[in-house]
Protein backbone atom coordinates (compact mmCIF):
# COMPACT_ATOMS: atom_id res chain seq x y z
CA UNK A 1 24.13 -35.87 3.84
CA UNK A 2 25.62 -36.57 0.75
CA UNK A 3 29.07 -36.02 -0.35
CA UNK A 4 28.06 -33.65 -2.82
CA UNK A 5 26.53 -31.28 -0.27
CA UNK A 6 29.68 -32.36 2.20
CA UNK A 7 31.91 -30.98 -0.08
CA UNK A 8 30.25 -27.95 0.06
CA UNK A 9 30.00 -27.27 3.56
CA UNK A 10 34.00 -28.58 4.08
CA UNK A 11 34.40 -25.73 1.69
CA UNK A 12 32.38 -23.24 3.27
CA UNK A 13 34.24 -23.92 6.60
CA UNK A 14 37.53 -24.07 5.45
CA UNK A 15 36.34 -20.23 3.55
CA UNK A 16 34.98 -19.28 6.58
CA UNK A 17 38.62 -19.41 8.29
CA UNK A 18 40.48 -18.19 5.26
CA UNK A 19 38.37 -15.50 5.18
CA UNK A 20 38.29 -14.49 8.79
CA UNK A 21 42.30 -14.31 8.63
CA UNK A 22 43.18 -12.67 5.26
CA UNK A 23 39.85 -11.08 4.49
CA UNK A 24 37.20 -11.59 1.72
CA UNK A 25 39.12 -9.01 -0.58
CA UNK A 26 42.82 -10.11 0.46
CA UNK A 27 41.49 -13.69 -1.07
CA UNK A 28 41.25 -15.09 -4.07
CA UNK A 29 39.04 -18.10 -5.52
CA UNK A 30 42.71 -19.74 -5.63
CA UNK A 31 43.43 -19.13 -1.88
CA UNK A 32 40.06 -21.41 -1.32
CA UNK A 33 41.43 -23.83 -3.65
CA UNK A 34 44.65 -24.03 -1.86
CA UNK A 35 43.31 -24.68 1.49
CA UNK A 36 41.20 -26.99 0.28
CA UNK A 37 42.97 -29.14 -2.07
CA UNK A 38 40.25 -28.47 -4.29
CA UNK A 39 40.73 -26.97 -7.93
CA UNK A 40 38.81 -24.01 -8.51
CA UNK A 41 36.24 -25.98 -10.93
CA UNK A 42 35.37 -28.03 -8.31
CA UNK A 43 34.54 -25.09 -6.03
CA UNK A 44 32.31 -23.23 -8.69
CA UNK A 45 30.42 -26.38 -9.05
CA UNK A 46 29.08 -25.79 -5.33
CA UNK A 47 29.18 -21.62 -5.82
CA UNK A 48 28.09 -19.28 -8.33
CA UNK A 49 31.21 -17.23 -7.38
CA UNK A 50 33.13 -15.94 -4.33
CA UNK A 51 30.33 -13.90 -3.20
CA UNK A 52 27.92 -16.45 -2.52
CA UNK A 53 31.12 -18.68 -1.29
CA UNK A 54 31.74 -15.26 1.27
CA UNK A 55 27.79 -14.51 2.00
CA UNK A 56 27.77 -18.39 3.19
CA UNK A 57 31.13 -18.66 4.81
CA UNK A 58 30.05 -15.79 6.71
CA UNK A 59 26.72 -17.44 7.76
CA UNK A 60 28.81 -19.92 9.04
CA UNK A 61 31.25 -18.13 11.16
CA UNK A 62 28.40 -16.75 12.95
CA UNK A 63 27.05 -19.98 13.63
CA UNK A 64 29.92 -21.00 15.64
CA UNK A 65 30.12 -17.95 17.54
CA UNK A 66 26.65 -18.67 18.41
CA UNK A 67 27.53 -22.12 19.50
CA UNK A 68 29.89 -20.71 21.50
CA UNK A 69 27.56 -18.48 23.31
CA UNK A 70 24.87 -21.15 23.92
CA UNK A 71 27.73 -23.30 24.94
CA UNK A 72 29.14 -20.66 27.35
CA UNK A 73 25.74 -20.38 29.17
CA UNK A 74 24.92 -24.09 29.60
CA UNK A 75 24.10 -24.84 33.39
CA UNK A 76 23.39 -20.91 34.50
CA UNK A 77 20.81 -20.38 35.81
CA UNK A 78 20.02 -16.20 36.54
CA UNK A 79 20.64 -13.91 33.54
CA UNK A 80 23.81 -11.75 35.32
CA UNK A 81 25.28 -15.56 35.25
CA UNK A 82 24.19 -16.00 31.31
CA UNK A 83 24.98 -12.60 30.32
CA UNK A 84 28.91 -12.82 32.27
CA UNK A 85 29.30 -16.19 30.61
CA UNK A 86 28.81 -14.49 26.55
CA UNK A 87 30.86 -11.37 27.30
CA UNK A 88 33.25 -13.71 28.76
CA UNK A 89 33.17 -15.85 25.05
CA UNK A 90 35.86 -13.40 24.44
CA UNK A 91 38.05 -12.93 27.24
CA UNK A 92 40.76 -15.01 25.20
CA UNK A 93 39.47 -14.02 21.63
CA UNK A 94 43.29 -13.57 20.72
CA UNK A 95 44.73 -16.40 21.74
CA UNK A 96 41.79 -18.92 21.58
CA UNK A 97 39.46 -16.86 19.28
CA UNK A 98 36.08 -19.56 18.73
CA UNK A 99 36.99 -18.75 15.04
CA UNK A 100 40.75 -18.46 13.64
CA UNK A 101 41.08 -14.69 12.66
CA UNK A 102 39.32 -13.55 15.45
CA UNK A 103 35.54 -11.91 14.85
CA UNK A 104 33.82 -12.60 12.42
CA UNK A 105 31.41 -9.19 13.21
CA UNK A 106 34.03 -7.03 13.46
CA UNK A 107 36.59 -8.12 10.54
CA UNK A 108 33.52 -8.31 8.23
CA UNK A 109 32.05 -4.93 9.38
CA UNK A 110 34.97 -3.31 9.00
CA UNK A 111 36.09 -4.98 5.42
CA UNK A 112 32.51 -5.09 4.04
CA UNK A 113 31.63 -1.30 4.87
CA UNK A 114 30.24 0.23 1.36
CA UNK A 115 32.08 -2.52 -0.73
CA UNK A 116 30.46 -5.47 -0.32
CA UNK A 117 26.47 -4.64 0.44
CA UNK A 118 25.35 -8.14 1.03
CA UNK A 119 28.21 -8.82 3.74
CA UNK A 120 27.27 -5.66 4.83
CA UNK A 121 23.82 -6.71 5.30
CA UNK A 122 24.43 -9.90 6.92
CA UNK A 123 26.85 -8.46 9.29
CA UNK A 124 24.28 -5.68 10.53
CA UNK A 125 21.48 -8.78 10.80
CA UNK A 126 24.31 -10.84 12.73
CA UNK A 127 25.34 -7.75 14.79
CA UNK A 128 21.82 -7.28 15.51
CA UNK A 129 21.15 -11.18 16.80
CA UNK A 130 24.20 -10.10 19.11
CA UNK A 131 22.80 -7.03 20.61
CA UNK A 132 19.26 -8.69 20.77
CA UNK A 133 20.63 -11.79 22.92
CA UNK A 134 22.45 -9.05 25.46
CA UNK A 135 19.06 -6.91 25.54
CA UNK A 136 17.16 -9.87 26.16
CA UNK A 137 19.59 -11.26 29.28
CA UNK A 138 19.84 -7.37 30.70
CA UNK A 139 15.54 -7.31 30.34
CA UNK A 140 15.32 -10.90 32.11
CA UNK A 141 17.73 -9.72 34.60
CA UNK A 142 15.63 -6.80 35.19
CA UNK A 143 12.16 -8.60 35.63
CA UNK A 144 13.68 -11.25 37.83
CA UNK A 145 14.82 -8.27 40.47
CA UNK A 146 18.71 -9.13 39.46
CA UNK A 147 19.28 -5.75 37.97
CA UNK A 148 18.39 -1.93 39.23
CA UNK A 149 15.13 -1.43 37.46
CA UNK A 150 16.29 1.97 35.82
CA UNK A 151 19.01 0.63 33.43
CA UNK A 152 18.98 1.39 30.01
CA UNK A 153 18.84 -1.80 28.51
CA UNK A 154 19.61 -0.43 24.90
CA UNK A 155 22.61 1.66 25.96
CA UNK A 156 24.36 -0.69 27.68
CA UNK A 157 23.69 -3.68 25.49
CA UNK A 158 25.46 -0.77 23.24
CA UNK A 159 28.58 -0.42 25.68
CA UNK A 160 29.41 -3.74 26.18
CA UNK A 161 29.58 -4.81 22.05
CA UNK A 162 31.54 -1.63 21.76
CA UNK A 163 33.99 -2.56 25.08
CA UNK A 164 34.06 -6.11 23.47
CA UNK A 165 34.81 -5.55 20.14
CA UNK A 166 36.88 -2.33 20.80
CA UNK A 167 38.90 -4.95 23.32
CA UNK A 168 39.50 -7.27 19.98
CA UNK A 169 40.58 -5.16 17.73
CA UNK A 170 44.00 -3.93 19.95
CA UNK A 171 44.43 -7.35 21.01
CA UNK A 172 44.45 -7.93 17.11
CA UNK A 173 46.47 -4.55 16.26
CA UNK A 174 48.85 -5.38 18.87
CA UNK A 175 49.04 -9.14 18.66
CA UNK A 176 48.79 -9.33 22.03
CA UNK A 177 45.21 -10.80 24.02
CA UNK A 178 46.34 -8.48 27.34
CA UNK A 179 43.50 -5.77 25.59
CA UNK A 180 40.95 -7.57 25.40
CA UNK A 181 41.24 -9.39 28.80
CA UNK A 182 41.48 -6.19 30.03
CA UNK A 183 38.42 -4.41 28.81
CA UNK A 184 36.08 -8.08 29.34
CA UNK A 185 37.66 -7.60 33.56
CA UNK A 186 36.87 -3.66 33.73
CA UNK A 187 33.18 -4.12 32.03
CA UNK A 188 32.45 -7.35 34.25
CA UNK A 189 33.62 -5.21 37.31
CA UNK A 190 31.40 -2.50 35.82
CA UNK A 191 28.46 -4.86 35.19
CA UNK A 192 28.00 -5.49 38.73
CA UNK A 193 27.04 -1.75 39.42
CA UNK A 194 23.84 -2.49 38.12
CA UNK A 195 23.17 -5.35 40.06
CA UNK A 196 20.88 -5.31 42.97
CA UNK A 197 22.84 -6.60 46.45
């Protein structure tokens, strides 16, 4: 890699983060400058403009949250052990969130809404990786006899991103990671209803 194309990605991570915390719209071209030591020239020369600095920054966050999940479910073997391990990604998101600010999904979903259509549109596509990986894990669990064959796979994939991110947004409200420990305990307790003894 060169150092042209290392500048850019320092940049993109260090956006990624900024963003996450104060927001694509509560940050200016001049935030990203200031965390990273970088006049604002030398971040145009990498980016068009702060959208395609936010659209990539974005891409990013997601990545580590999906190197967190891959990491969480190294070494488990059955899907109930995979699918415990992702939800449980978040049981400190917080305190020890895998990206500073908290979720990417659900502080982009939120700020993006009608105001930013491509964030919108990559936050629905990353949303929609996220339910896909849980359907997948609840279907395995179901052909491999782990699960009680007449779960809705959809709907609940549905519940727990709603318990989840529900969970991180009072924990970020409140300052205070008690809500979304809370809500990860209750659905794991309510995950093993479905699972066959």
């Amino acid at each position: 890699m060169g150092k042209g194309e290392m500048t850019r990605e320092f940049i993109i991570r260090e956006a990624a983060v900024l963003f996450n915390q104060k927001g694509y719209f509560g940050s200016s071209i001049s935030d990203v400058a200031r965390v990273t030591g970088m006049q604002k020239g030398g971040i145009y020369n990498h980016f068009e403009n702060k959208d395609q600095l936010a659209v990539e920054a974005f891409e990013h966050a997601t990545e580590v949250l999906k190197k967190s999940f891959l990491q969480a479910m190294e070494g488990k073997t059955t899907a109930f052990e995979k699918l415990t391990a992702v939800i449980s990604v978040y049981q400190n998101a917080y305190d020890h969130p895998p990206l500073q600010g908290g979720c990417p999904l659900l502080n982009t979903a939120i700020e993006s809404d009608d105001a930013h259509p491509a964030l919108k549109e990559k936050a629905q596509q990353a949303m929609g990786r996220f339910l896909e990986l849980l359907r997948t894990l609840l279907k395995q669990g179901t052909e491999q006899g782990e699960f009680v064959e007449d779960m809705n796979v959809q709907e609940l994939a549905i519940y727990i991103t709603s318990v989840i991110e529900g969970g991180v947004m009072l924990s970020k409200l409140y300052d205070d990671n008690m809500y979304i420990r809370l809500n990860i305990n209750r659905l794991l307790k309510e995950l093993e209803r479905y699972r066959k003894v």
